[in-house]
N, C-alpha and C. Protein backbone atom coordinates (compact mmCIF):
# COMPACT_ATOMS: atom_id res chain seq x y z
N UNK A 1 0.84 -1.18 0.00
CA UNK A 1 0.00 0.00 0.00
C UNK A 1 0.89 1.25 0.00
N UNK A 2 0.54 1.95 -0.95
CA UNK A 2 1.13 3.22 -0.79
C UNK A 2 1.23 4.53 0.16
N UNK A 3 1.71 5.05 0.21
CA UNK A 3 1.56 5.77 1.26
C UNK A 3 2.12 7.35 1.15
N UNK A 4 1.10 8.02 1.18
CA UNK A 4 0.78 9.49 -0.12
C UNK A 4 1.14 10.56 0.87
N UNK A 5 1.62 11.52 0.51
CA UNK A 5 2.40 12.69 0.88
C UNK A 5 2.38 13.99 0.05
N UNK A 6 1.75 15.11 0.43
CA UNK A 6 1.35 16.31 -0.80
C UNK A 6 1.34 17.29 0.15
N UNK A 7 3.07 18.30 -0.49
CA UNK A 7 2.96 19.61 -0.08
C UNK A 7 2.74 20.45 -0.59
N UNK A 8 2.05 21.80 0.19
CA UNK A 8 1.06 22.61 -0.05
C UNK A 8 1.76 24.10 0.38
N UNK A 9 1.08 24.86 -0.21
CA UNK A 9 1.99 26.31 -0.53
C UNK A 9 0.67 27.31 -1.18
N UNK A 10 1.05 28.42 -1.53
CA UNK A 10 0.10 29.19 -2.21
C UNK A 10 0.14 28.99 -3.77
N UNK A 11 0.76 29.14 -4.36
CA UNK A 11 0.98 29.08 -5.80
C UNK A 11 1.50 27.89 -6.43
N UNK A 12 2.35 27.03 -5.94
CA UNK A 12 2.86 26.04 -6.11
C UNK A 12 3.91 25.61 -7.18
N UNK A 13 4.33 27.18 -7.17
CA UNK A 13 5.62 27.11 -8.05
C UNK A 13 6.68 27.62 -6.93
N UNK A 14 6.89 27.72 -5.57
CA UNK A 14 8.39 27.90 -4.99
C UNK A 14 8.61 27.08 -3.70
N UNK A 15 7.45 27.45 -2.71
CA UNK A 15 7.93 26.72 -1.56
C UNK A 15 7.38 25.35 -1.83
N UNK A 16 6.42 24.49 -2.46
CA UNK A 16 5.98 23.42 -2.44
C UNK A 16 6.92 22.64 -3.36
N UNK A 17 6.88 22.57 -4.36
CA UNK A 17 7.90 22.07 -5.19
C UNK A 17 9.14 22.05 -5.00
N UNK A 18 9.68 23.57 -4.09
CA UNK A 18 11.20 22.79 -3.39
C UNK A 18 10.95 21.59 -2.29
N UNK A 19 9.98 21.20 -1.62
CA UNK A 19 9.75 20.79 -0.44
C UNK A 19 9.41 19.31 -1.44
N UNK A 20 8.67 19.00 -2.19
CA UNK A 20 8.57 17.94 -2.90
C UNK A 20 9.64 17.37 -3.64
N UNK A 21 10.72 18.18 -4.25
CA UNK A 21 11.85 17.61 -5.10
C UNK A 21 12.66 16.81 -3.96
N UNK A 22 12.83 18.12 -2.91
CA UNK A 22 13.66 17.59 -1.46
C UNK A 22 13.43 16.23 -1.14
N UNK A 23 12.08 15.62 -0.87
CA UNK A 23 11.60 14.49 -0.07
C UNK A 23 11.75 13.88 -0.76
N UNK A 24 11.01 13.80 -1.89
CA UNK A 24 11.13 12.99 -2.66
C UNK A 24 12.55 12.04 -2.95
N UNK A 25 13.78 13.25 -3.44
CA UNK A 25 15.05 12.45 -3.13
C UNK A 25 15.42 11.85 -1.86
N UNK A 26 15.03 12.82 -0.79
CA UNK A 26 15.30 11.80 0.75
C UNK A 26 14.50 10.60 0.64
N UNK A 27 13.60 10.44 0.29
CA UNK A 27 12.62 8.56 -0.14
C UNK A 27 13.41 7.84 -0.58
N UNK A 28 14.08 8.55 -1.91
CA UNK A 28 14.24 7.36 -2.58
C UNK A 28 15.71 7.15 -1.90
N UNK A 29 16.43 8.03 -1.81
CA UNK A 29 17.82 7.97 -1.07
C UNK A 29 17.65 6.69 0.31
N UNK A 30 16.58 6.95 0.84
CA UNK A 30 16.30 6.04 2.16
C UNK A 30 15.73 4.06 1.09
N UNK A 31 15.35 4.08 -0.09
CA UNK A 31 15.26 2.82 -0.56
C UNK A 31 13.18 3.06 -0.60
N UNK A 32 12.71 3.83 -0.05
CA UNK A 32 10.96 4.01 0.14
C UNK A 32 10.40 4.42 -1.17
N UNK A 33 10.88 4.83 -2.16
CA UNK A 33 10.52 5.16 -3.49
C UNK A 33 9.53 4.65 -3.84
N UNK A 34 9.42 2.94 -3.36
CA UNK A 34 8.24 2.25 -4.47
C UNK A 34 7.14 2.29 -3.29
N UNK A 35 7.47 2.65 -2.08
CA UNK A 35 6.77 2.71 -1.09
C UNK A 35 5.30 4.08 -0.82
N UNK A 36 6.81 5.08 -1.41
CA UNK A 36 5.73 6.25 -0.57
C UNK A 36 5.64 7.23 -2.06
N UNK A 37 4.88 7.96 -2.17
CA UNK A 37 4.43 8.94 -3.38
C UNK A 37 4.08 10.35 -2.87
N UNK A 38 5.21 10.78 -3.65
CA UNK A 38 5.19 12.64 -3.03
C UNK A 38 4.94 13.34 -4.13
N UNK A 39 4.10 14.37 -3.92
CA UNK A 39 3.92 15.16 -4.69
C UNK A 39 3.65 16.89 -4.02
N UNK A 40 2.95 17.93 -4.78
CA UNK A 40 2.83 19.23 -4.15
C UNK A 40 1.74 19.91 -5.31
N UNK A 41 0.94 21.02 -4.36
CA UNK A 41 0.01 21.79 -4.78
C UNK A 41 -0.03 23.37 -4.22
N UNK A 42 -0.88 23.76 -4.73
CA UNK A 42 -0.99 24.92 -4.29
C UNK A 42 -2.88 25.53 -3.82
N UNK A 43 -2.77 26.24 -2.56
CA UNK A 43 -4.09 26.52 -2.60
C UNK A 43 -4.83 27.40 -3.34
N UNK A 44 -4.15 27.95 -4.11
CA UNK A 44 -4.78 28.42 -5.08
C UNK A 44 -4.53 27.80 -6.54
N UNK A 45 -5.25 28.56 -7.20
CA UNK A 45 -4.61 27.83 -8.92
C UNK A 45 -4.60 28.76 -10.16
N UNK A 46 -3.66 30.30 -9.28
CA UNK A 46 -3.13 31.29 -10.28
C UNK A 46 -2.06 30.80 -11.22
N UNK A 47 -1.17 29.44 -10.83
CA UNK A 47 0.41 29.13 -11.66
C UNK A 47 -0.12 28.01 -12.05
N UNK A 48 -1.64 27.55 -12.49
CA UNK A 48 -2.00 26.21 -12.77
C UNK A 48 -1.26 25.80 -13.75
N UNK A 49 -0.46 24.65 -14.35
CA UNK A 49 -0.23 24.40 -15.45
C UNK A 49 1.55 24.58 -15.39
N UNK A 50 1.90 25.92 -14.92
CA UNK A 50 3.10 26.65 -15.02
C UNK A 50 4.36 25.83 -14.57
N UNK A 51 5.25 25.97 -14.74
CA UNK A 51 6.75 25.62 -13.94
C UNK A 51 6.75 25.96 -13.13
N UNK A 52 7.77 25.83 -12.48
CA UNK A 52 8.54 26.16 -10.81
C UNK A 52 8.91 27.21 -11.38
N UNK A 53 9.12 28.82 -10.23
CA UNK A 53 9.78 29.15 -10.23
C UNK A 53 11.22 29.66 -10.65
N UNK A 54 11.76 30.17 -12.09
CA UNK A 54 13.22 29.88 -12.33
C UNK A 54 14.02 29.66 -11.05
N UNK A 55 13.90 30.56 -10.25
CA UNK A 55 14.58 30.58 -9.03
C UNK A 55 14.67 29.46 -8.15
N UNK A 56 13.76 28.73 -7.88
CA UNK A 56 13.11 27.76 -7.44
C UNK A 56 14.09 26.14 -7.64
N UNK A 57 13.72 26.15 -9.50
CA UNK A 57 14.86 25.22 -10.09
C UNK A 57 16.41 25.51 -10.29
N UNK A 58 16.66 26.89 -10.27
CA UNK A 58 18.20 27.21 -10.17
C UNK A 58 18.87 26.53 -8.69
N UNK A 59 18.09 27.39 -8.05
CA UNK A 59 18.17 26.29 -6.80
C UNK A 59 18.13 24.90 -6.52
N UNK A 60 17.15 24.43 -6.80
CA UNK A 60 17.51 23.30 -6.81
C UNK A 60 18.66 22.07 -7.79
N UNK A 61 18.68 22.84 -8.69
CA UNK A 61 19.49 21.86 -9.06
C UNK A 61 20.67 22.34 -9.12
N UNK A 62 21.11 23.50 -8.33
CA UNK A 62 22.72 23.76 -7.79
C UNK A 62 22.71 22.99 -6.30
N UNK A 63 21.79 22.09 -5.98
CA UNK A 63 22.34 21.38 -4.92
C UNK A 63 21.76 19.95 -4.94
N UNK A 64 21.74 20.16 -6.37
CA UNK A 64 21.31 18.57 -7.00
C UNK A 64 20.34 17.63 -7.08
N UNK A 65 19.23 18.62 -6.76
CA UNK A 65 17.62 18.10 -6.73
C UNK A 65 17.09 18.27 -8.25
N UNK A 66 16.39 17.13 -8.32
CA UNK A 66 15.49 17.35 -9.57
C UNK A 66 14.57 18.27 -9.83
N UNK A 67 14.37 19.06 -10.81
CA UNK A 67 12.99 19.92 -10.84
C UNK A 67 11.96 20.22 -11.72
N UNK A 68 11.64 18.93 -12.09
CA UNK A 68 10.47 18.87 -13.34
C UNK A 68 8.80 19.25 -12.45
N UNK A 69 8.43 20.11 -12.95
CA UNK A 69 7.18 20.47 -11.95
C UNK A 69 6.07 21.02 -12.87
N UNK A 70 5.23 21.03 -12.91
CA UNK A 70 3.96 21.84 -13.45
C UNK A 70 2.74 21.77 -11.68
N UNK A 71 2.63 23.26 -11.69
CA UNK A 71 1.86 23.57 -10.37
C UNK A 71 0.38 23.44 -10.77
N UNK A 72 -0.38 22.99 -9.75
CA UNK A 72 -1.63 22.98 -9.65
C UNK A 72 -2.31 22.94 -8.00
N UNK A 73 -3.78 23.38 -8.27
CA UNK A 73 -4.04 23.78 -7.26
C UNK A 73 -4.80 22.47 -6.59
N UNK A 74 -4.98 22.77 -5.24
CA UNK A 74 -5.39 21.63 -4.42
C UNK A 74 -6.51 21.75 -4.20
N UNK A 75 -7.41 20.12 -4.01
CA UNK A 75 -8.69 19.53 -4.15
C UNK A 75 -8.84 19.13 -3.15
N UNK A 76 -10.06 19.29 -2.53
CA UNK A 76 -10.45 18.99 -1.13
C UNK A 76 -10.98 17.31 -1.14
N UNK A 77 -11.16 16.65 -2.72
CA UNK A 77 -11.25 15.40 -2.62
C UNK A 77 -10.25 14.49 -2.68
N UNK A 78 -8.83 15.01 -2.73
CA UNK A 78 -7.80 14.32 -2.61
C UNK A 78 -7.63 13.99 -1.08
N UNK A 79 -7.91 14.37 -0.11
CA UNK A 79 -7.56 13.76 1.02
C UNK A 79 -8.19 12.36 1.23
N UNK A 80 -8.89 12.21 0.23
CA UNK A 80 -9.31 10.32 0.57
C UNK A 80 -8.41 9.42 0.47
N UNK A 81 -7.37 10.24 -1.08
CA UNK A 81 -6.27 9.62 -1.06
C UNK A 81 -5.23 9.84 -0.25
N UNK A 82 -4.96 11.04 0.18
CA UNK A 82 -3.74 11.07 1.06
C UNK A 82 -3.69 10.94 2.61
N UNK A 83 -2.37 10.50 2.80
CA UNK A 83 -1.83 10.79 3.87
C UNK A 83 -1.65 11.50 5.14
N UNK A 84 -1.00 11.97 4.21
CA UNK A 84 0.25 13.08 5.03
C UNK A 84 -0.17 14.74 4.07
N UNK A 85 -0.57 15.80 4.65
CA UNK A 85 -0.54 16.94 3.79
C UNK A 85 0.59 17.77 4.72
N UNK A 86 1.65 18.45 3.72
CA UNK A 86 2.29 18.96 4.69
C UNK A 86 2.18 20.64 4.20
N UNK A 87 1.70 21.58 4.66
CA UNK A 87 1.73 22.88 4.86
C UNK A 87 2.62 23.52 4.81
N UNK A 88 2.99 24.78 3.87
CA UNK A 88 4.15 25.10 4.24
C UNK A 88 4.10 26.69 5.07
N UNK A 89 2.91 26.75 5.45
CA UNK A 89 2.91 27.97 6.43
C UNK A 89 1.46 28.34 7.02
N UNK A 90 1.53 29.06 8.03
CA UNK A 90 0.07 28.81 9.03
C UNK A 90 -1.05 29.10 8.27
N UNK A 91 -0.65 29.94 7.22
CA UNK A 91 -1.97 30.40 6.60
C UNK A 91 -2.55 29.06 5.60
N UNK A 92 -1.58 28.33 4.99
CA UNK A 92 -1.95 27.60 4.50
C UNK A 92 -2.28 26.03 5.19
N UNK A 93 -1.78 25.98 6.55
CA UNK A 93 -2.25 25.22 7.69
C UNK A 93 -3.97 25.31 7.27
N UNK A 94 -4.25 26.17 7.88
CA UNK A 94 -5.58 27.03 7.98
C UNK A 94 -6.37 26.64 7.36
N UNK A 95 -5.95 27.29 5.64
CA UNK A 95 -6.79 26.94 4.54
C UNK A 95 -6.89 25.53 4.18
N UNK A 96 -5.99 24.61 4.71
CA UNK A 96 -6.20 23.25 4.45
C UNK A 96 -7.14 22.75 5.55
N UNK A 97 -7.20 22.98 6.64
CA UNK A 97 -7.84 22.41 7.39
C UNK A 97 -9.57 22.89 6.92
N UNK A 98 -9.51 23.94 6.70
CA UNK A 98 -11.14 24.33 6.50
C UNK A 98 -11.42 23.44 5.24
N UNK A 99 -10.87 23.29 4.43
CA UNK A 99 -10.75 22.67 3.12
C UNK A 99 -11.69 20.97 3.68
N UNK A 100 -10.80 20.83 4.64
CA UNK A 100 -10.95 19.04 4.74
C UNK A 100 -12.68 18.45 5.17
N UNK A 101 -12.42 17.90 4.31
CA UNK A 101 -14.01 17.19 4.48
C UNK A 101 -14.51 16.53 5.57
N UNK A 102 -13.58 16.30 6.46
CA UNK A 102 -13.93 15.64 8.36
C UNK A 102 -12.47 15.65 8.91
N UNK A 103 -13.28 15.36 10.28
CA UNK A 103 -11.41 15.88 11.47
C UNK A 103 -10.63 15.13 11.26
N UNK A 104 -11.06 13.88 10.98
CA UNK A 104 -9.51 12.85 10.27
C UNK A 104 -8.69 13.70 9.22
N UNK A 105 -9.09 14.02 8.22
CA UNK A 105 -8.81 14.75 7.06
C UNK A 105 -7.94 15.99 8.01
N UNK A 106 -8.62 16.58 8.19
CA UNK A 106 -8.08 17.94 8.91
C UNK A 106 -6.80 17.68 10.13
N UNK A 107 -6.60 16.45 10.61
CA UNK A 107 -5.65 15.64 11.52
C UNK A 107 -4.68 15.28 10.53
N UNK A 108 -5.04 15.76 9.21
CA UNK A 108 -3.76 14.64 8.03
C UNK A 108 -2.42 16.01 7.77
N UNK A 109 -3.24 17.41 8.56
CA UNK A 109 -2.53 18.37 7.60
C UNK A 109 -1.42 18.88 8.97
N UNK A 110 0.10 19.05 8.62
CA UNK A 110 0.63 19.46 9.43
C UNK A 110 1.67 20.20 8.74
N UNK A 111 2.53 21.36 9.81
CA UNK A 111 3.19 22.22 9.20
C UNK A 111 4.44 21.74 8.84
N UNK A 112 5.33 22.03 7.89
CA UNK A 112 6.43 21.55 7.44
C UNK A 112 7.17 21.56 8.57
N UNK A 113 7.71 22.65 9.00
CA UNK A 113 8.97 23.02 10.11
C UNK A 113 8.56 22.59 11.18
N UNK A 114 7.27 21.55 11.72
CA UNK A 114 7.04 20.99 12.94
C UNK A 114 8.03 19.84 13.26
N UNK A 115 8.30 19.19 12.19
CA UNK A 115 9.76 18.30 11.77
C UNK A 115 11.24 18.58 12.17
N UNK A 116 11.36 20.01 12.39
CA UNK A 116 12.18 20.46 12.53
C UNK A 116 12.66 21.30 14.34
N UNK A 117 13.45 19.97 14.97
CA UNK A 117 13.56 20.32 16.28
C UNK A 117 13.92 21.46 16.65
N UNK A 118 14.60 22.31 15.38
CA UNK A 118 16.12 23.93 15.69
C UNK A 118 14.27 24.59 15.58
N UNK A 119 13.48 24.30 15.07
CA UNK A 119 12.64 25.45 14.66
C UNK A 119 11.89 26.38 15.51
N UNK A 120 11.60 26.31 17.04
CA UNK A 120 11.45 26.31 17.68
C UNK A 120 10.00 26.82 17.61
N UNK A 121 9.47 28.23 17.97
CA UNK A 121 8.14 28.31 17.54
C UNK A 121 7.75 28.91 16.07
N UNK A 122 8.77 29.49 15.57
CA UNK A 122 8.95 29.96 14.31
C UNK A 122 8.73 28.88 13.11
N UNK A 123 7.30 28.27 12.66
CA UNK A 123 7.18 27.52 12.10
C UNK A 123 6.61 27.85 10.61
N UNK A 124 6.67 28.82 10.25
CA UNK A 124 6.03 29.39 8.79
C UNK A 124 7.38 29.22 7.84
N UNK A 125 7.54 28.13 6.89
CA UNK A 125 8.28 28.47 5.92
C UNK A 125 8.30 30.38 5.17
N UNK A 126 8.96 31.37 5.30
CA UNK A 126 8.59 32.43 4.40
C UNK A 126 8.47 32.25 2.70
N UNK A 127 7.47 32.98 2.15
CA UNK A 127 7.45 32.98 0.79
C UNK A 127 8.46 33.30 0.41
N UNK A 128 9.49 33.30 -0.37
CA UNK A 128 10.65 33.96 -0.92
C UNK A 128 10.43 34.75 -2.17
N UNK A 129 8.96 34.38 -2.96
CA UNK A 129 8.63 34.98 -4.08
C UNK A 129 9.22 36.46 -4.54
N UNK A 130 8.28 37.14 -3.58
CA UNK A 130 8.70 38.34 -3.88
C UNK A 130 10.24 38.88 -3.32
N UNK A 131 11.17 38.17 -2.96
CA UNK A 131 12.36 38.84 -2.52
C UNK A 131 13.51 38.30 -3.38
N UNK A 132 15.01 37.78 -3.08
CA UNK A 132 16.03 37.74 -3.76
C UNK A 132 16.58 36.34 -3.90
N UNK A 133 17.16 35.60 -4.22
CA UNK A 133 17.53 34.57 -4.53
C UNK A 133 17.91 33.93 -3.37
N UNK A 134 18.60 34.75 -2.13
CA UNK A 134 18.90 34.02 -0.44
C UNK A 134 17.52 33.41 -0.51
N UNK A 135 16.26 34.63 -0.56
CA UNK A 135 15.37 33.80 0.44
C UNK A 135 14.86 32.52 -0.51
N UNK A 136 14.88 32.25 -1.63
CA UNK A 136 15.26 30.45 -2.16
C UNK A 136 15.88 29.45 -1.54
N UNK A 137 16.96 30.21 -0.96
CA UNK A 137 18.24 29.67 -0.59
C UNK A 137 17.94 29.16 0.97
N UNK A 138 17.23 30.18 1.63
CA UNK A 138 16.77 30.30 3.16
C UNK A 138 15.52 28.82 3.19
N UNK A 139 14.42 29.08 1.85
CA UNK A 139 13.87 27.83 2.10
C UNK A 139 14.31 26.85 1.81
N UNK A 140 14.85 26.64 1.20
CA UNK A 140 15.87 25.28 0.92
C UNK A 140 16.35 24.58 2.20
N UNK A 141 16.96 25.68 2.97
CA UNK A 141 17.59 25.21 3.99
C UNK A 141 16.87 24.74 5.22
N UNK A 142 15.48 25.46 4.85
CA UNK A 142 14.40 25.25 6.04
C UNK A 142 13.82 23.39 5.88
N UNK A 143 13.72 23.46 4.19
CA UNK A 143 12.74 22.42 3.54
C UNK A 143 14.04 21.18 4.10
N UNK A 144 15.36 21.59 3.74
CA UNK A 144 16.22 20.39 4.32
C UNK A 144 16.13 19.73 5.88
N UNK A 145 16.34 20.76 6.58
CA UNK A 145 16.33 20.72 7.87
C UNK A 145 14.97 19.92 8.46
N UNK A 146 14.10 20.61 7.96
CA UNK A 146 12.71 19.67 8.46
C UNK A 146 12.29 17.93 8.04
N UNK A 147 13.19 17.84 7.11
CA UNK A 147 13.46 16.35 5.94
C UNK A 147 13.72 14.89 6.76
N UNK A 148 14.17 15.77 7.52
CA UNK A 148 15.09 14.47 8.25
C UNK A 148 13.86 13.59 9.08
N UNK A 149 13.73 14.57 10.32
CA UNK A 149 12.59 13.65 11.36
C UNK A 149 11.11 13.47 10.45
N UNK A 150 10.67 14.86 9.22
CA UNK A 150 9.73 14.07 8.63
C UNK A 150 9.74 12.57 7.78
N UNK A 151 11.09 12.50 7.20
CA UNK A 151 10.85 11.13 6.69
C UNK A 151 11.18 10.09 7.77
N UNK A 152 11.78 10.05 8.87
CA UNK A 152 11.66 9.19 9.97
C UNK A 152 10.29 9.06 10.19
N UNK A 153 9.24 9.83 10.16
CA UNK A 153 7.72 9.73 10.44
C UNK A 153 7.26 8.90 9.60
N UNK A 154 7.36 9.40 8.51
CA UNK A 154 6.77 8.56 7.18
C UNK A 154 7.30 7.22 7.10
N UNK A 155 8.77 6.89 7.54
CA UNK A 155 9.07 5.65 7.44
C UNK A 155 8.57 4.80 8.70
N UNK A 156 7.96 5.59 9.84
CA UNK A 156 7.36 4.98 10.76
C UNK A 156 6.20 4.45 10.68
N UNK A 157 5.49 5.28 9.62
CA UNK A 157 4.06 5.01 9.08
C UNK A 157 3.88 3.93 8.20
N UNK A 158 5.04 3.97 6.99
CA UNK A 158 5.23 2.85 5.77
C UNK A 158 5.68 1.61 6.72
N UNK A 159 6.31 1.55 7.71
CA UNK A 159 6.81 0.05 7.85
C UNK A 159 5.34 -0.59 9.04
N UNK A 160 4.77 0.26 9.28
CA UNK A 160 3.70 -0.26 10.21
C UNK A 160 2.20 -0.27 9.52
N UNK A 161 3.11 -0.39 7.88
CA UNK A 161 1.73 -0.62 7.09
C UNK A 161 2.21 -2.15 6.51
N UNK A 162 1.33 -3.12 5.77
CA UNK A 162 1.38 -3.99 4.81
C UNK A 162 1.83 -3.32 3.95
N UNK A 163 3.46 -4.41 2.90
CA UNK A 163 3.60 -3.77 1.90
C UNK A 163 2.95 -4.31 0.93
């Protein structure tokens, strides 16, 4: 059984798609590839269709992440299928939870940087959109940092499932 994972952002061309290329390689790097299925959206669906970010993929693939992406926006009937929704900031916490069709659903959505022990209460990935190529650089480093204990979760979840 698979075991589904979809991060969430506003537009879904910068912070979600770095946060999806990220995991995604930590999966398969960990051997979970055929296991777990990551993907990313956005709560809205102004960049429907669109690429990442240039910035986004410059980034990423100066530190060797893949970045084939087309953004789209998120469906409140996908939580039947998923998992794990991971948020990449309170507002979009928020909007996912109102989104969810019952409290299980709304129990599926958690913030990225909650993963992240250094983070302390400061848990909002920032948009970097509108600013300079650091703050790419700044989420990158956030989306890494939080990578670690989230895929320890997920691999806690996949091995205490039937494969």
């Amino acid at each position: 059984m698979t075991y589904r994972v979809c991060f969430v952002c506003t537009g879904n061309i910068c912070r979600s798609p770095m946060a999806e290329s990220v995991f995604r390689a930590r999966v398969e790097d960990a051997g979970l590839g055929g296991r777990v299925e990551v993907d990313s959206a956005g709560t809205g669906g102004w960049h429907e269709g669109d690429p990442a970010d240039p910035r986004t993929v410059s980034v990423l693939e100066e530190h060797g992440y893949e970045s084939g992406h087309a953004a789209r926006q998120f469906q409140s009937s996908w939580f039947a299928r998923l998992d794990l929704v991971i948020a990449l900031d309170s507002g979009h916490l928020k909007a996912l939870r109102r989104l969810a069709p019952t409290p299980e659903d709304a129990a599926k959505v958690r913030l990225l940087r909650s993963y992240d022990p250094a983070a302390g209460d400061d848990l909002d990935v920032p948009d970097p959109y509108y600013g300079g190529r650091d703050g790419f650089e700044a989420c990158l480093d956030m989306v890494e940092a939080a990578s670690t204990e989230l895929l320890a979760a997920v691999r806690a979840q996949v091995e205490g499932r039937a494969a």
